[in-house]
Protein backbone atom coordinates (compact mmCIF):
# COMPACT_ATOMS: atom_id res chain seq x y z
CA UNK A 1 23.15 0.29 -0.09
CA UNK A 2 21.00 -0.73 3.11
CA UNK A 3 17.42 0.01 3.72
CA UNK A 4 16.02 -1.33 6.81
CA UNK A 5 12.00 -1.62 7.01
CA UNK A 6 9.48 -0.44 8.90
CA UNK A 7 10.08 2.22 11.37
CA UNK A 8 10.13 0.94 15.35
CA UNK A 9 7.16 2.49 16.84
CA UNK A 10 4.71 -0.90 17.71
CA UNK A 11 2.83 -2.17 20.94
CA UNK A 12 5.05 -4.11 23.04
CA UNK A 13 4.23 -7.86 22.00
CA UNK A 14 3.65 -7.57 18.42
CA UNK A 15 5.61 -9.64 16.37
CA UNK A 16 6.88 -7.68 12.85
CA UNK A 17 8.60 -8.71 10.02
CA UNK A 18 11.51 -6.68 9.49
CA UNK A 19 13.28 -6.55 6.30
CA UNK A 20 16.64 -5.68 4.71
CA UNK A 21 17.29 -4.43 1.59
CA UNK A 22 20.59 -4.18 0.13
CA UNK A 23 23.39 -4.83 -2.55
CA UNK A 24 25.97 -6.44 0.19
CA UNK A 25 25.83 -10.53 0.37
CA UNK A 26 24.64 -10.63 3.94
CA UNK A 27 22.92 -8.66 6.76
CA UNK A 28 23.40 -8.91 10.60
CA UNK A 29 20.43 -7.51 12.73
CA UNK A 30 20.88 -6.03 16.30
CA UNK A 31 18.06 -5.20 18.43
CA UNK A 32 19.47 -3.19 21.38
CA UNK A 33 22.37 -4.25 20.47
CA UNK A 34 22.00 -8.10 21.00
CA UNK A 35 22.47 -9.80 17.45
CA UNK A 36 19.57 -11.31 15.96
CA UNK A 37 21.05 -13.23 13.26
CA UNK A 38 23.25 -12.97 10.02
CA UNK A 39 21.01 -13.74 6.92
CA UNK A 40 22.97 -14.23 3.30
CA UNK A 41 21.42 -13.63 0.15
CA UNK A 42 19.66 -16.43 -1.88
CA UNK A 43 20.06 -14.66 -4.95
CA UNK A 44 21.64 -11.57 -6.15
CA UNK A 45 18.11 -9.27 -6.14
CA UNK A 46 16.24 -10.11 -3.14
CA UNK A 47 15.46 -8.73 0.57
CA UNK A 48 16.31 -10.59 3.94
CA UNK A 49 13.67 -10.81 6.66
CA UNK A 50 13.51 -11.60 10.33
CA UNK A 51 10.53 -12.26 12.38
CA UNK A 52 11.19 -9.89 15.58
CA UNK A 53 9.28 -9.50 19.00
CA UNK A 54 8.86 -5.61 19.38
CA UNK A 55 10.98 -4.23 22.31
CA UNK A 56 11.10 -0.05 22.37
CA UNK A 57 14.75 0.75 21.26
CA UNK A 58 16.98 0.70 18.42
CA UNK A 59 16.90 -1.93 15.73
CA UNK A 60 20.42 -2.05 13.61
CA UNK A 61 21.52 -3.45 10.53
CA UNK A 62 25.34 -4.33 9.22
CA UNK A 63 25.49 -5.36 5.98
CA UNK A 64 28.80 -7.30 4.57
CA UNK A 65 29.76 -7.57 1.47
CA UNK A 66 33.18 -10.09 0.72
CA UNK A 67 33.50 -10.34 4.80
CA UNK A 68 33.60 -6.10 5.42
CA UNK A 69 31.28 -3.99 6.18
CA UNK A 70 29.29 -2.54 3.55
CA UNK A 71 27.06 -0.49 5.29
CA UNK A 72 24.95 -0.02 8.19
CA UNK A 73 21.11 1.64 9.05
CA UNK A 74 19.15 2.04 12.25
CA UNK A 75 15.50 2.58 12.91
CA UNK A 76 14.60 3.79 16.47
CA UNK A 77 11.56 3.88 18.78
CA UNK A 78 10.28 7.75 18.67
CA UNK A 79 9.02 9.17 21.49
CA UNK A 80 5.79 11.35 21.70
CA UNK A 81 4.95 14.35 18.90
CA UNK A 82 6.28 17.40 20.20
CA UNK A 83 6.70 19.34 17.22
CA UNK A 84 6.19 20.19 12.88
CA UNK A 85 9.41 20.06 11.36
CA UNK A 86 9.68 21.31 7.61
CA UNK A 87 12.44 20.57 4.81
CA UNK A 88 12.06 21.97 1.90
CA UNK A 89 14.04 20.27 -1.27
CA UNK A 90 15.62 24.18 -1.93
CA UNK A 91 15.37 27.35 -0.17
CA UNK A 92 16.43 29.33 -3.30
CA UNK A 93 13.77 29.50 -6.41
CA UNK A 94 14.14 31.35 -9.73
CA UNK A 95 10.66 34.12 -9.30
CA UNK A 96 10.15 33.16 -12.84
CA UNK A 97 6.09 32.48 -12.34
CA UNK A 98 6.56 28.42 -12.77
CA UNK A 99 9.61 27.40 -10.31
CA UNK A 100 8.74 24.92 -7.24
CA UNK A 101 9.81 23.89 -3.93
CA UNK A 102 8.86 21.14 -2.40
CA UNK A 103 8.48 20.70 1.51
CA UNK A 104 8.99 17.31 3.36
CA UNK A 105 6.81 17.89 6.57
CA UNK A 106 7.20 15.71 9.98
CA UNK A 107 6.12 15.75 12.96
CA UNK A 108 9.42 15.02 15.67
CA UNK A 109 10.07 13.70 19.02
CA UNK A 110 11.45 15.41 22.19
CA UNK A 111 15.22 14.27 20.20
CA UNK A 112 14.37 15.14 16.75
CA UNK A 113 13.37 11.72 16.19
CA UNK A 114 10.51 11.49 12.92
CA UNK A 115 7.40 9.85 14.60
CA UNK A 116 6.09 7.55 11.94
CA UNK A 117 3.22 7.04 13.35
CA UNK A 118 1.88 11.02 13.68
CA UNK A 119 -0.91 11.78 11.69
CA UNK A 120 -2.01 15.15 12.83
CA UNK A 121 -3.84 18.01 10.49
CA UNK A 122 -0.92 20.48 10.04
CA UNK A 123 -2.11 23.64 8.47
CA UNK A 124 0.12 26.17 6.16
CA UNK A 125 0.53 30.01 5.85
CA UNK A 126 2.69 31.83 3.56
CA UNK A 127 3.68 35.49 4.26
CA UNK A 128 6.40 38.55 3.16
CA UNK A 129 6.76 38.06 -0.54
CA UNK A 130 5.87 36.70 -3.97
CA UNK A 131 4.85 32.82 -3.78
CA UNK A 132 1.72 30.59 -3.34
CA UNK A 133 1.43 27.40 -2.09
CA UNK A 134 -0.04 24.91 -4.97
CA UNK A 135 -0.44 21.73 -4.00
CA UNK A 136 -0.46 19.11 -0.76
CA UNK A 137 -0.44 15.41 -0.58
CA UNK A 138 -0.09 12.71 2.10
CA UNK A 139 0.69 9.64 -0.16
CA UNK A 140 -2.38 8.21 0.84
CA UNK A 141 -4.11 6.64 -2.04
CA UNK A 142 -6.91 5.99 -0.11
CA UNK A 143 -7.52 9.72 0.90
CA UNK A 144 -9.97 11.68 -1.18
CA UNK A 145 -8.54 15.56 0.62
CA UNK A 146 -8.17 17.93 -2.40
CA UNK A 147 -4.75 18.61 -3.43
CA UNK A 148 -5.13 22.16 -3.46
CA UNK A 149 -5.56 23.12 -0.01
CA UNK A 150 -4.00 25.08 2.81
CA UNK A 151 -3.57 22.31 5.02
CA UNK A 152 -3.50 18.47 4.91
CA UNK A 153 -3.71 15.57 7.56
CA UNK A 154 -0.08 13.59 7.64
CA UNK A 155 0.22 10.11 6.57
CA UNK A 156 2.65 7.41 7.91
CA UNK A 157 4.37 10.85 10.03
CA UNK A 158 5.01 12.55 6.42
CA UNK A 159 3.41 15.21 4.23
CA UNK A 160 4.54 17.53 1.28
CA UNK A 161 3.71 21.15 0.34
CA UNK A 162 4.49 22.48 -2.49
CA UNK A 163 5.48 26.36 -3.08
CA UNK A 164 5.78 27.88 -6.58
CA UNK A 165 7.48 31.47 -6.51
CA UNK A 166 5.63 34.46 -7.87
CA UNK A 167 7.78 36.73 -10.37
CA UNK A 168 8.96 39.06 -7.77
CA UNK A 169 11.84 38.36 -5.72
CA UNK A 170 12.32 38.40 -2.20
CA UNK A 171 12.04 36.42 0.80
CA UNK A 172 8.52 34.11 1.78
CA UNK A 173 8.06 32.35 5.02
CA UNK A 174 6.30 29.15 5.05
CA UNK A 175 4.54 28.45 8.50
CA UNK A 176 3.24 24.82 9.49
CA UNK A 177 1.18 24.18 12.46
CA UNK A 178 -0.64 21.09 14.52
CA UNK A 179 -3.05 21.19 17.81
CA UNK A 180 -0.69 20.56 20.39
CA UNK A 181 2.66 20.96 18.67
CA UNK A 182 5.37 23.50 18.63
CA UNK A 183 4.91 24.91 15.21
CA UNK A 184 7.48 25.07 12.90
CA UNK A 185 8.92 27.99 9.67
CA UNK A 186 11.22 27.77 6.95
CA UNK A 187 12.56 30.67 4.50
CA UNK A 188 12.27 30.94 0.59
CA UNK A 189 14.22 33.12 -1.31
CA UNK A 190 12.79 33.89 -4.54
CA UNK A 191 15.98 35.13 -6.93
């Protein structure tokens, strides 16, 4: 297990903390791919951090556990938002009245990149069958947006909708869309 923290969208000159989390003993960082260090572990539950000058690319991270590599992750500069980009956590849904799906939404770059910094209002629609959406949430606890709405400002370039199917089944198509970005669908089948 690696997690590398926070995403690599900064102003040129900013100094950020970057830190590794992992199971492995040690951690080499690459930025561009020039190393940046190997850090070992202190202790067996703890993070690694290095103290990097933001450069636009691709920061890396190989961790090694016993000498091999135990596994790597990369977070890379995005480019402008271009478009909504929706994932829901399962296209199929019993149309029993109660069953849920719920929607990662993003907001990508020219490459498909997430842009972590997006925050655009994306709005919803729902259309062709059986389904309703109930609920949307940012994750920010500082927001006071109703959770029941048809739309919902994105929050660290993230956002979730969530769809509970009706009792009839069938097909519904969820719609997301932001002021100056390619909009974006996704099917439901309701079984």
């Amino acid at each position: 297990m690696l997690h590398l923290l926070p995403h690599w969208n900064w102003t040129p000159g900013d100094t950020i903390d970057v830190w590794a989390y992992t199971n492995a003993d040690a951690v080499e960082l690459f930025l561009n791919g020039t190393s940046l260090g190997t850090k070992r572990k202190p202790e067996p539950v703890s993070h690694l951090m290095w103290r990097v000058a933001y450069t636009p690319g691709t920061l890396r991270a190989v961790s090694r556990k016993e000498g091999r590599v135990w596994a790597t992750a990369e977070v890379r500069t995005a480019g402008a938002p271009v478009r909504v980009a929706l994932a829901p956590d399962r296209a199929r849904l019993r149309a029993n009245g109660d069953d849920l799906s719920f929607v990662t939404v993003t907001v990508q770059d020219r490459a498909g990149a997430l842009v972590p910094t997006a925050e655009p209002l994306i709005r919803f629609g729902l259309s062709g069958g059986d389904a309703r959406i109930v609920g949307v949430d940012n994750g920010d606890q500082t927001s006071h947006t109703s959770f029941k709405a048809n739309q919902v400002r994105l929050f660290s370039g993230k956002a979730l909708v969530i769809i509970r199917a009706g009792t009839r089944p069938g097909t519904v198509t969820l719609t997301a869309a932001g002021d100056g970005l390619t909009p974006s669908a996704v099917r439901l089948q309701l079984r």
